[in-house]
Protein backbone atom coordinates (compact mmCIF):
# COMPACT_ATOMS: atom_id res chain seq x y z
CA UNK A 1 124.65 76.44 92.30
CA UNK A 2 122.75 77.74 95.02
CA UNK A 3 119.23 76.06 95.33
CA UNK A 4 117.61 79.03 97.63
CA UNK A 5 118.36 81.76 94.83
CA UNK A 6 114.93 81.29 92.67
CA UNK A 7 116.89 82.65 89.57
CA UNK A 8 119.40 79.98 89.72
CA UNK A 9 118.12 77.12 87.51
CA UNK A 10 119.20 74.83 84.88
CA UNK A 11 116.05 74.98 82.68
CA UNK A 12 115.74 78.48 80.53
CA UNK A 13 116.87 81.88 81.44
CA UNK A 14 114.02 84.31 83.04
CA UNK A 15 112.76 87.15 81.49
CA UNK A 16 115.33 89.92 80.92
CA UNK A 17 112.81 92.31 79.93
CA UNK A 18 111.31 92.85 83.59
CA UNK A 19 113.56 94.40 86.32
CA UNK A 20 114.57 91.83 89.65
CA UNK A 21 111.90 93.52 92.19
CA UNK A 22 110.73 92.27 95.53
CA UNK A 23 107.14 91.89 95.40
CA UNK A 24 104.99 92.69 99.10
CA UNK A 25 101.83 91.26 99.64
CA UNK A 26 99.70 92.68 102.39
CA UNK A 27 96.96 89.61 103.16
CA UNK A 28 99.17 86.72 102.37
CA UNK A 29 97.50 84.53 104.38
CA UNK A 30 93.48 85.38 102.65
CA UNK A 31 91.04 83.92 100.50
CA UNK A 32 92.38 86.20 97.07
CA UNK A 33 96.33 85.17 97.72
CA UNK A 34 95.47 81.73 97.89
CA UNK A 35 92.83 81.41 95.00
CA UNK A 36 94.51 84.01 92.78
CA UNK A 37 97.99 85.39 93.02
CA UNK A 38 99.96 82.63 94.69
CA UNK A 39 98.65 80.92 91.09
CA UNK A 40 99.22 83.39 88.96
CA UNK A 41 102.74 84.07 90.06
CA UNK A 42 103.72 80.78 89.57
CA UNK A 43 102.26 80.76 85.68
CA UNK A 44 104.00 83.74 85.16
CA UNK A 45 106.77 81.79 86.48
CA UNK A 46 106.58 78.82 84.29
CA UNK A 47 105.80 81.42 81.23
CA UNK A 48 109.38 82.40 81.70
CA UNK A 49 107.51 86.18 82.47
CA UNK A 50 109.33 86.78 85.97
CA UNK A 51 112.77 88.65 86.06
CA UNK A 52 115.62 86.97 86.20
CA UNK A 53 115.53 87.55 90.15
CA UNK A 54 112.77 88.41 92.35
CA UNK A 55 111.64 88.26 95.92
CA UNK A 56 108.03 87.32 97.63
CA UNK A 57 107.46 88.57 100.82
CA UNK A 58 104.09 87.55 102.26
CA UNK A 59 102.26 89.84 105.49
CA UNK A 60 99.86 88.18 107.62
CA UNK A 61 98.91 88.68 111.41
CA UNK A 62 98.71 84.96 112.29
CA UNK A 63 102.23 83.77 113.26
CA UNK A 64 103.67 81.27 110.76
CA UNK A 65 107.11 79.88 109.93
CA UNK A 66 108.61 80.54 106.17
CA UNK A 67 108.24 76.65 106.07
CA UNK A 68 104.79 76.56 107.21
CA UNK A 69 103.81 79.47 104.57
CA UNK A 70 106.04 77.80 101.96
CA UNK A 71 104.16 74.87 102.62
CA UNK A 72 101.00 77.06 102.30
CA UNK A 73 101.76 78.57 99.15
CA UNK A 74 102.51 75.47 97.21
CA UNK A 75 99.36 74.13 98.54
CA UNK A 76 97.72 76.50 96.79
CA UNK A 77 99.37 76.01 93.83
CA UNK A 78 98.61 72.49 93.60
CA UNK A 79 94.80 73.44 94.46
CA UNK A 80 94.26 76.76 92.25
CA UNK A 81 96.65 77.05 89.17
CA UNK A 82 95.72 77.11 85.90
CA UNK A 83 97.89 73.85 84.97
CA UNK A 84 99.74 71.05 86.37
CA UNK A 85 102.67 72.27 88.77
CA UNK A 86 105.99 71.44 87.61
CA UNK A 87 107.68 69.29 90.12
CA UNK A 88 111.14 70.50 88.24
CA UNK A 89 111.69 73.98 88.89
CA UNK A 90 108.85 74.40 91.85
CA UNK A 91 111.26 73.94 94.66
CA UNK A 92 113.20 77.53 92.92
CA UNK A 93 110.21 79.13 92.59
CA UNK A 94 109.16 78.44 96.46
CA UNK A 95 112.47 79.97 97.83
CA UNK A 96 111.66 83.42 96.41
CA UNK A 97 108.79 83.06 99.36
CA UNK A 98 109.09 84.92 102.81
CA UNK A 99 106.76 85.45 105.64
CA UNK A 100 106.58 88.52 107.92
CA UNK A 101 104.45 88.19 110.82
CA UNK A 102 103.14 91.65 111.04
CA UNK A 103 100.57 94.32 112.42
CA UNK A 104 99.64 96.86 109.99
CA UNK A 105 99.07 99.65 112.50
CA UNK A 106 102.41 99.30 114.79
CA UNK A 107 105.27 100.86 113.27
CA UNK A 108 107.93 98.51 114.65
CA UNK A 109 106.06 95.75 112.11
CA UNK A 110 107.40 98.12 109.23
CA UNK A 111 110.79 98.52 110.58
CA UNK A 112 111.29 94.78 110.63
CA UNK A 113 109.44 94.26 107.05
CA UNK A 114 112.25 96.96 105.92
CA UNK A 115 115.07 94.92 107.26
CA UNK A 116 113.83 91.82 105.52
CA UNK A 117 113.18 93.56 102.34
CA UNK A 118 117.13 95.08 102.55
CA UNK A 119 118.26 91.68 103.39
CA UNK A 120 116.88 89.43 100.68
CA UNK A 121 117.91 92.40 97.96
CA UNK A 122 121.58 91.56 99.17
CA UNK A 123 121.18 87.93 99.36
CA UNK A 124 119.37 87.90 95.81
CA UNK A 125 121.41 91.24 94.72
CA UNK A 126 118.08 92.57 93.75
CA UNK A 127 117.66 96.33 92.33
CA UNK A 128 115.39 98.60 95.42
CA UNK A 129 112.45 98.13 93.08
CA UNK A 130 109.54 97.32 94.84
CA UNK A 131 106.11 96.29 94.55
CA UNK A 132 103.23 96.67 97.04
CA UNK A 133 100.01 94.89 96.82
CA UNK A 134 97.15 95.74 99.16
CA UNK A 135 94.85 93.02 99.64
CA UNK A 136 93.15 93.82 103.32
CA UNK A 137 90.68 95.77 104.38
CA UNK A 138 89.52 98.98 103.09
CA UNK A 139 90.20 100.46 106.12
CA UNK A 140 94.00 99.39 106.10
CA UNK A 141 94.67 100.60 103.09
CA UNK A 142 95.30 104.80 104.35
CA UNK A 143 96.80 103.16 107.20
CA UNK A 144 99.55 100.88 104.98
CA UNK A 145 100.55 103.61 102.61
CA UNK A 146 101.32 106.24 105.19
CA UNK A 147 103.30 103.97 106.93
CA UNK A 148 105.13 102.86 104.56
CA UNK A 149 105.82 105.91 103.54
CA UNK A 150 106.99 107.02 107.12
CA UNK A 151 108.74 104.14 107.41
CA UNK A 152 110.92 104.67 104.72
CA UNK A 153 109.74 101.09 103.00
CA UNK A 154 108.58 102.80 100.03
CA UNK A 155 111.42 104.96 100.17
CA UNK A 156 114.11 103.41 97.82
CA UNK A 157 116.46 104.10 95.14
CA UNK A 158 114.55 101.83 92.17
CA UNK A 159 110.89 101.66 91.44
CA UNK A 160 107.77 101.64 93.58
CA UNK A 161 104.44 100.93 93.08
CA UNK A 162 101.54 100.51 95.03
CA UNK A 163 98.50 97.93 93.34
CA UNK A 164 95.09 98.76 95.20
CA UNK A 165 92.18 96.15 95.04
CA UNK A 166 88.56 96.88 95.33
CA UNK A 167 86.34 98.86 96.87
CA UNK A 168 88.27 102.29 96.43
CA UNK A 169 85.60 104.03 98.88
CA UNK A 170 81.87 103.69 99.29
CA UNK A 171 80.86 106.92 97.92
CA UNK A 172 82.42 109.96 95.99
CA UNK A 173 83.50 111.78 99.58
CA UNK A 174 85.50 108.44 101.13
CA UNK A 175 87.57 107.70 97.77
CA UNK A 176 88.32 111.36 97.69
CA UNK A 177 89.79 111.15 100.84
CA UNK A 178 91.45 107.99 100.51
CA UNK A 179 92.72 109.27 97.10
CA UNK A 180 94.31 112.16 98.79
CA UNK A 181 95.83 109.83 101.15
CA UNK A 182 96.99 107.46 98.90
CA UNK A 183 99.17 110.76 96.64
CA UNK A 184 101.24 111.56 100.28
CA UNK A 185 103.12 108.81 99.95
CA UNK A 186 102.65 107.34 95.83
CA UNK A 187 102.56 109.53 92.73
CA UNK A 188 99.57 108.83 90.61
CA UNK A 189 101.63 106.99 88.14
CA UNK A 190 102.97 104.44 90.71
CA UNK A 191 98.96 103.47 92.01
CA UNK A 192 97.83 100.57 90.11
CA UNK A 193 93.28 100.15 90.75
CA UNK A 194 92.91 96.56 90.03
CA UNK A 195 89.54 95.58 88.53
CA UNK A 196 89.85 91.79 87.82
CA UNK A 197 87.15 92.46 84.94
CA UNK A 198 89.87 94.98 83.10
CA UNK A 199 92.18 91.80 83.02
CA UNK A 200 89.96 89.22 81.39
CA UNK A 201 91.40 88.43 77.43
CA UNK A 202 88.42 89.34 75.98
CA UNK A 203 87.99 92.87 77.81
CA UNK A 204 91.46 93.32 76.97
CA UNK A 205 91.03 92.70 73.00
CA UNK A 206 88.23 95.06 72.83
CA UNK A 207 90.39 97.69 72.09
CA UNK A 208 92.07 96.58 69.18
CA UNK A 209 88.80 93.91 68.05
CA UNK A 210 87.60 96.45 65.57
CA UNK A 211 90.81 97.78 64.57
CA UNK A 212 92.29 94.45 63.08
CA UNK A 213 88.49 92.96 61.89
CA UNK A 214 87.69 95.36 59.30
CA UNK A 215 84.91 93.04 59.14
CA UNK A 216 83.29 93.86 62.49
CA UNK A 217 84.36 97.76 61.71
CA UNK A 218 82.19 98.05 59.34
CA UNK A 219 79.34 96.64 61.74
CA UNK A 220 80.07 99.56 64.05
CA UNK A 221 78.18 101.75 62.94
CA UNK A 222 75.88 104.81 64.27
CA UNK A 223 73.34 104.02 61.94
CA UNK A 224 73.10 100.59 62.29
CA UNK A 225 73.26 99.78 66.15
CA UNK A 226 70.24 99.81 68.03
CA UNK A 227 70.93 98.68 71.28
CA UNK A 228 73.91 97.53 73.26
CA UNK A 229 73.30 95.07 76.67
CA UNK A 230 75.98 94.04 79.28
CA UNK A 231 75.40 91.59 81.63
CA UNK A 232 76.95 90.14 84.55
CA UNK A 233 74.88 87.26 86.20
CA UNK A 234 75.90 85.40 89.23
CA UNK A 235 74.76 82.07 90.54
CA UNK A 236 76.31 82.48 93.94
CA UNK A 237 74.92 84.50 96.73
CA UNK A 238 76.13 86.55 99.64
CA UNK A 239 78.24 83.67 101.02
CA UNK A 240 80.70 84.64 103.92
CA UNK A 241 80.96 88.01 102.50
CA UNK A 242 77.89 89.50 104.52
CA UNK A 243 79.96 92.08 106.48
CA UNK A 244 81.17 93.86 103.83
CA UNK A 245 78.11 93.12 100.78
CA UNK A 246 75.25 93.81 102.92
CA UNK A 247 76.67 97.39 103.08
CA UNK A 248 77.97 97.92 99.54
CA UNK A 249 75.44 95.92 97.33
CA UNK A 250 75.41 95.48 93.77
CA UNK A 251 75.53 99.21 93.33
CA UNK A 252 79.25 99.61 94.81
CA UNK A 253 80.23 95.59 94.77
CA UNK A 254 79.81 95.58 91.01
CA UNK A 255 78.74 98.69 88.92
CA UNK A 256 80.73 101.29 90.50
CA UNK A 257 84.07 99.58 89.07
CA UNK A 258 82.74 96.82 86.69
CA UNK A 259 79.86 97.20 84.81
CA UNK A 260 80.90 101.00 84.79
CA UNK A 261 84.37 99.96 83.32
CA UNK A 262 82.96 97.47 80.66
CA UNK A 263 80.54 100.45 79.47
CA UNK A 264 84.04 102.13 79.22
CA UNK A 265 85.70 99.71 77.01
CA UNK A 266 82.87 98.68 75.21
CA UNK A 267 82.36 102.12 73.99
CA UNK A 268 85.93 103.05 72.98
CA UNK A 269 85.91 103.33 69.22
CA UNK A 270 89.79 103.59 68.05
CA UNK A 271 89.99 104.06 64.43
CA UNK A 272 94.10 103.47 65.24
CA UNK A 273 96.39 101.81 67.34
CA UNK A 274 96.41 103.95 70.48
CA UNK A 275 98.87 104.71 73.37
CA UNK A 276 97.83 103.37 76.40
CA UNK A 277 97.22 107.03 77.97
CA UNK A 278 95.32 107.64 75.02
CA UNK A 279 93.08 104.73 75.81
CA UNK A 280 92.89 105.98 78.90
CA UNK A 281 92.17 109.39 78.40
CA UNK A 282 89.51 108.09 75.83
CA UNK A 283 87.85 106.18 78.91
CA UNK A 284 87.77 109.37 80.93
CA UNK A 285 85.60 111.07 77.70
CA UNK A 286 83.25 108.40 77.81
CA UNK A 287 82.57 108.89 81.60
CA UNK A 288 82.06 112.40 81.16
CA UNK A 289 80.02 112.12 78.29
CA UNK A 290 77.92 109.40 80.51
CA UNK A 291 74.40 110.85 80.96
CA UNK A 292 73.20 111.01 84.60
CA UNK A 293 70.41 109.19 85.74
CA UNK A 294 68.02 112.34 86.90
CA UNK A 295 65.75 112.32 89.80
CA UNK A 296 62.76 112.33 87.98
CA UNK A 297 63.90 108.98 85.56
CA UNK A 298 64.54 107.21 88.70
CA UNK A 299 61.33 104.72 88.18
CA UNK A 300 61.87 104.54 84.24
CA UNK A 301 66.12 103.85 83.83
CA UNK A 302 66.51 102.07 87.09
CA UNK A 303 65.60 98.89 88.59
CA UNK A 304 67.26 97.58 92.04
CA UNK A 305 66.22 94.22 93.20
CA UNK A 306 67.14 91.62 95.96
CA UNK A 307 66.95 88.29 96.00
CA UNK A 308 64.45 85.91 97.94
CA UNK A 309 64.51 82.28 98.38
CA UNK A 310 63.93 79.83 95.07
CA UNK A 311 65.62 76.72 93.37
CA UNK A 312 68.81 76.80 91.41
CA UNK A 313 70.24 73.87 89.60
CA UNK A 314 67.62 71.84 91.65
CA UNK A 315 68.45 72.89 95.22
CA UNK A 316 66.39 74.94 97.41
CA UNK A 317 67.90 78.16 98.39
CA UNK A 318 67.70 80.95 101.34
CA UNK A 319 66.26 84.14 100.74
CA UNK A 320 69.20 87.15 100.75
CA UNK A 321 67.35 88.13 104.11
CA UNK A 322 68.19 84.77 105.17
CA UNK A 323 71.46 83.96 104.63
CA UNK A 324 73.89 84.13 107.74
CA UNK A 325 75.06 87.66 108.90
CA UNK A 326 72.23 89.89 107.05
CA UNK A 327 69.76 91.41 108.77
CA UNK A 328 66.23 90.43 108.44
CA UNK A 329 65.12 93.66 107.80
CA UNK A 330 68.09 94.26 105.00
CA UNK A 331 66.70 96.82 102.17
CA UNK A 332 70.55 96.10 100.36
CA UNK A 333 70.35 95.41 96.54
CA UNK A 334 71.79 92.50 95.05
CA UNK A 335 70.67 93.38 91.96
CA UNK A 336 71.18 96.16 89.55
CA UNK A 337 69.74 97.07 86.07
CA UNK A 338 69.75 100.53 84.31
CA UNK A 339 69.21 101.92 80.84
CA UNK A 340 72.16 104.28 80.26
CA UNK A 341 73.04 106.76 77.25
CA UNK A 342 76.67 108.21 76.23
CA UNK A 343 76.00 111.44 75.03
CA UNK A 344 79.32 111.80 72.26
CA UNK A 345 79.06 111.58 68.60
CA UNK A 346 79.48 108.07 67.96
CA UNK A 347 76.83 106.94 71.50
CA UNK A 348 74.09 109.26 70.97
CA UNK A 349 70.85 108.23 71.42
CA UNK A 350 72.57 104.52 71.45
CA UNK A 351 70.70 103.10 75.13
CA UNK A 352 73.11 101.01 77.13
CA UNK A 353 71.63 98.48 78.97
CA UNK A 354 73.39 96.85 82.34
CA UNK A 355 72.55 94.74 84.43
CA UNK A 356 74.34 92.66 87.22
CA UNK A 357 72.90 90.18 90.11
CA UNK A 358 73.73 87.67 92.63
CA UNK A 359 71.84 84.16 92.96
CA UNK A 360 70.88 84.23 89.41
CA UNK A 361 70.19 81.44 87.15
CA UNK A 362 73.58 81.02 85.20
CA UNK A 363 77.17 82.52 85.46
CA UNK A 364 77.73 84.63 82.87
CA UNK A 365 79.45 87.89 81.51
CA UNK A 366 78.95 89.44 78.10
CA UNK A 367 78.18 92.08 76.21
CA UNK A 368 75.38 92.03 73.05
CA UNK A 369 75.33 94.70 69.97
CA UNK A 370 71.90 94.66 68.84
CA UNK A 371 71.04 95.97 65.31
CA UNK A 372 68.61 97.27 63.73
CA UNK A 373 65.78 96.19 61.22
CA UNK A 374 66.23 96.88 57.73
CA UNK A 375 63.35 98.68 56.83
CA UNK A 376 61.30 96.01 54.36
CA UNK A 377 58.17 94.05 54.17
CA UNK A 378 58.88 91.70 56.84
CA UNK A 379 55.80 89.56 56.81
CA UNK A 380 56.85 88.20 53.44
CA UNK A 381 59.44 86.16 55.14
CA UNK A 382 58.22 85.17 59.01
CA UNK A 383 54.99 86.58 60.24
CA UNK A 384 55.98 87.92 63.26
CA UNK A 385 58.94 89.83 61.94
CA UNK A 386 62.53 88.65 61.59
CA UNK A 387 64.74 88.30 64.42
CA UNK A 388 67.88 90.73 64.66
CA UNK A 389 71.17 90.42 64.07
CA UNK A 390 73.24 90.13 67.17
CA UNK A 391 77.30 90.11 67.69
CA UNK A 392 77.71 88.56 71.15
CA UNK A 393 81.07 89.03 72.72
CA UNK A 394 81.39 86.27 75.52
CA UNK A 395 83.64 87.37 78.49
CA UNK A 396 83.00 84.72 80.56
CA UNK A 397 82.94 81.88 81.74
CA UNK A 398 83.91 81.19 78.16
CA UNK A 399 84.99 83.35 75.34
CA UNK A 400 83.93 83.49 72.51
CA UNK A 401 82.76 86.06 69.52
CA UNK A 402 78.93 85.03 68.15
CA UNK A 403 77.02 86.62 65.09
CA UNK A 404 73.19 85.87 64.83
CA UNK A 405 72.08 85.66 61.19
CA UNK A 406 68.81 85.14 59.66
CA UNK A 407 68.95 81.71 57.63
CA UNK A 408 66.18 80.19 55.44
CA UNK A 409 64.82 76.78 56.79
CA UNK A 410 64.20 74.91 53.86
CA UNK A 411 61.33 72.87 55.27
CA UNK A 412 59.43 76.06 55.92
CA UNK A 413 60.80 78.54 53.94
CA UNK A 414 60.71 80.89 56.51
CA UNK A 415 63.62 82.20 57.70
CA UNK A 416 64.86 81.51 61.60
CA UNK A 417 67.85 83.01 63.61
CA UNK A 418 71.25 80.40 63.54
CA UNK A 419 74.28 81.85 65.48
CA UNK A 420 77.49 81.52 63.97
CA UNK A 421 80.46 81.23 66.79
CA UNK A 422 84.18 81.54 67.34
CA UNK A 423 85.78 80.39 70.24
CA UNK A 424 89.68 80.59 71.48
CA UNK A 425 91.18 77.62 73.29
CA UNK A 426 90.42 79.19 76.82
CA UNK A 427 91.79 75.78 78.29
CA UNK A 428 95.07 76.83 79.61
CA UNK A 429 94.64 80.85 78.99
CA UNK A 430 96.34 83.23 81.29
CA UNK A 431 93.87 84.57 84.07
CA UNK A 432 93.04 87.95 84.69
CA UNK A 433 95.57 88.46 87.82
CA UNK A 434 98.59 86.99 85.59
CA UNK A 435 97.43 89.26 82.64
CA UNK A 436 97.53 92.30 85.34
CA UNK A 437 100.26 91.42 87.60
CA UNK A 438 102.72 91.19 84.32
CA UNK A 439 101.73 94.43 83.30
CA UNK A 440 102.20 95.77 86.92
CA UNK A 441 105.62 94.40 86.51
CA UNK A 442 106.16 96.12 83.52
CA UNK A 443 104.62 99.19 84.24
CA UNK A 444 101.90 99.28 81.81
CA UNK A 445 98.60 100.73 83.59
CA UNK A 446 96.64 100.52 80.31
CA UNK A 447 94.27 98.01 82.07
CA UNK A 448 94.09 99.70 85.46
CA UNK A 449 91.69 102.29 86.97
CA UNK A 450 93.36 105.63 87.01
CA UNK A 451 92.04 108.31 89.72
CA UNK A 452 90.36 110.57 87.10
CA UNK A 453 87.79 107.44 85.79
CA UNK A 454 87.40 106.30 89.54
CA UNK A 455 86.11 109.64 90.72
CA UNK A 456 83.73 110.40 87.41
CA UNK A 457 82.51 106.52 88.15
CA UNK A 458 81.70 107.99 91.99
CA UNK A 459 80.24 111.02 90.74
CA UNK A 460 78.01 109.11 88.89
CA UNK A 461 77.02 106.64 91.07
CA UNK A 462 76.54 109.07 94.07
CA UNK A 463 73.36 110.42 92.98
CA UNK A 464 72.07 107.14 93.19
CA UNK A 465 73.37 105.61 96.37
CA UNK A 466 71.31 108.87 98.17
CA UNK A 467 68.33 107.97 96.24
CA UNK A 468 68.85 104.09 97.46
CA UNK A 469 69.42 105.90 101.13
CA UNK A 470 65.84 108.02 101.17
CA UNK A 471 64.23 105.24 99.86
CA UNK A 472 63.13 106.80 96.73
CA UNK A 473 63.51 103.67 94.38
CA UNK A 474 61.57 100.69 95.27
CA UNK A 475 63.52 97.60 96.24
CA UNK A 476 62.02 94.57 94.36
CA UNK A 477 62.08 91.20 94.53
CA UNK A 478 63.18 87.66 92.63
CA UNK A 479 63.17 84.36 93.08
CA UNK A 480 66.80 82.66 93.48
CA UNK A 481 67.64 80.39 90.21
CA UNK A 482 65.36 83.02 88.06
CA UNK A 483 67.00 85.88 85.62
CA UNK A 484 65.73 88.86 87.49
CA UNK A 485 62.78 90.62 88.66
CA UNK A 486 60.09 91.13 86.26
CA UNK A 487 60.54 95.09 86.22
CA UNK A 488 64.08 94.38 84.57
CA UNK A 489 62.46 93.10 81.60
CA UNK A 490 59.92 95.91 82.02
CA UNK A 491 62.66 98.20 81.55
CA UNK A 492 63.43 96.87 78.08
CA UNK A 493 60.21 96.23 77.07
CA UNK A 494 59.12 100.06 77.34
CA UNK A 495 61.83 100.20 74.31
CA UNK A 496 60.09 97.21 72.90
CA UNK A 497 63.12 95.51 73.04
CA UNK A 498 64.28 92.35 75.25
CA UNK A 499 67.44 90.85 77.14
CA UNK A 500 69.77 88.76 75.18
């Protein structure tokens, strides 16, 4: 038995169900390969959800030896997966692993990344199916795919497809261009958009969540929402990422793909089991039926903030101004919210609320149905009203579905809101990379971006980003460790309604 072929193993057979492919990773030696992938290939590995053969080759510029990245990889493992590595089997898994030194604008780098390619697919008699994932530089990425395409590395007689992270441009114009760039040498149908937020369970279950809860169907209803909020707080800051953040923002970091694409599959109402390019073009209907935020509601639907210095979790913190790399004169927004409408049947005159932000005072992602009052004499049961009814759909960092309910207190006979909650053991769940990996695997871009929702997303957002440019939206302030500036609630309160 040979112990360098990974699919040669005493333990269980691998999955039949996904083609042997050789899998290239562009940035094998950065932060996201080392915190995310390198994990989740390896639980996809122990899940018996890797083909029966299959190939790793890693890219980087600094020059290591396949020991020294082996070494690297399983380093990670140890550090970043989800559960305890397997000492029996890890060894297997590890030989899959290659490392290319390589320069992603010489050509000769692809020539040589083509022979090693070719040569593990005879050593591992692997089908020519191959997958490319980008995680460098926006400006690489044009660069990559044309020469791979020149090269003749994406050029083979099996499969290829070509998985894109974030940012896809910073405005409408550059992710047209880079779009156009991308379709010389990939078909739309082989580009996989990762957004890590389309991979998390609970985003994932929101398209079938009403379809197999008749229950909560019968909750979604026109006439009985009033409000829906989505929110995605951060506790962290700018960190090391103040090259690239401090000229994106929240605006492009966050709601161009995320908060844009949770509006997306909060909204999808499927009174069936759908395809997954019905889902899809579903998505697209929303976006288009996503009202713009005109010039002259600027001041009334929009808030942009930034943060300044304050206490989290007891510790003094910097302003955004003065963390390391931003300038001090920095008018970048670190946080967004927005009151948004879908203009369809089932939306209409529904307001969305978002809202996003960095150095805030708890990590959290979730989205909040709000209903409405039922018209009665409320004063005969609390004087200041009853509270109402919520269903709370935690994303993260736990997950979990919550009802609010009004219950009597005995004591006072007045009645008080009590949350009822159901949680999933989260404790060894698959992550949102593993969850979108597999399905790269498979081919299944259900839970990717296609072109059609990125570009309506841009068109969007563009509007705005020239508003942020001429200055025509006031750039407030909050304190770190706080839930937002003041004018956010502001926003909500106009509506005489509040954050949840």
């Amino acid at each position: 038995m040979d112990s360098k072929n990974p699919s040669s193993h005493t333990e269980e057979k691998r999955n039949t169900s996904i083609q042997g492919m050789t899998v290239v990773l562009f940035g094998a030696t950065g932060d996201l390969a080392k915190r995310k992938l390198y994990p989740a290939l390896y639980n996809l590995y122990v899940d018996n959800k890797m083909p029966e053969a299959f190939s790793v080759v890693g890219l980087g510029r600094t020059p290591y030896t396949d020991d020294v990245f082996l070494a690297k990889v399983e380093q990670s493992l140890r550090t970043y997966s989800r559960g305890n590595v397997q000492e029996e089997g890890l060894q297997r898994f590890l030989s899959a692993f290659r490392y290319c030194t390589f320069d992603a604008t010489e050509l000769k780098s692809y020539e040589k990344l083509k022979g090693l390619i070719e040569q593990r697919e005879r050593e591992l008699n692997l089908p020519e199916n191959r997958l490319f994932y980008l995680s460098v530089a926006p400006g690489l990425i044009d660069v990559i795919t044309s020469n791979l395409n020149t090269s003749g590395v994406s050029q083979s007689s099996g499969w290829k497809r070509l998985i894109v992270e974030k940012p896809f441009g910073s405005d409408l114009a550059s992710a047209r261009e880079l779009n156009e760039k991308l379709r010389t040498a990939f078909h739309e149908d082989e580009i996989y958009r990762i957004d890590h937020y389309l991979g998390k369970p609970m985003v994932q279950n929101l398209e079938t969540l009403i379809l197999v809860n008749p229950v909560l169907d019968s909750l979604f209803n026109h006439k009985l929402i009033a409000n829906v909020q989505i929110t995605a707080s951060e506790t962290v800051g700018v960190e090391t990422r103040a090259a690239y953040y401090d000229k994106a923002g929240a605006i492009r970091d966050m709601v161009q793909n995320h908060m844009l694409q949770l509006v997306m599959m909060t909204a999808l109402h499927l009174p069936k089991k759908a395809q997954p390019e019905e889902i899809r073009t579903q998505k697209v209907n929303i976006m288009e039926a996503l009202r713009p935020i005109q010039e002259e509601n600027l001041q009334t639907d929009l808030i942009r903030g930034q943060y300044g210095k304050g206490d989290l979790f007891g510790i003094d913190v910097p302003a955004y101004r003065e963390e390391p790399g931003v300038p001090l004169s920095s008018m970048n927004d670190t946080y967004i919210a927005a009151r948004l409408f879908i203009d369809n049947e089932f939306w209409k005159g529904i307001p969305f609320y978002i809202r996003t932000g960095k150095r805030l005072d708890k990590k959290s992602t979730r989205i909040v149905f709000e209903f409405k009052e039922r018209p009665t004499h409320l004063e005969d049961y609390h004087p200041e009203g009853l509270a109402p009814n919520l269903l709370i759909l935690e994303i993260s960092p736990n997950e979990s579905i919550s009802l609010q309910v009004n219950m009597k207190d005995p004591s006072t006979n007045r009645f008080q809101p009590s949350t009822i909650t159901f949680t999933t053991n989260t404790s060894n769940q698959p992550e949102a990379y593993e969850l979108l990996l597999h399905d790269a695997m498979l081919g299944n871009a259900t839970f990717f971006a296609n072109w059609k929702e990125v570009e309506l997303s841009w068109q969007w957002i563009q509007p705005l980003l020239e508003a942020f440019e001429a200055n025509r939206l006031p750039l407030v302030t909050y304190p770190a460790g706080s839930t937002g500036p003041k004018e956010a609630k502001q926003l909500l309160a106009n509506d005489h309604v509040n954050w949840w």
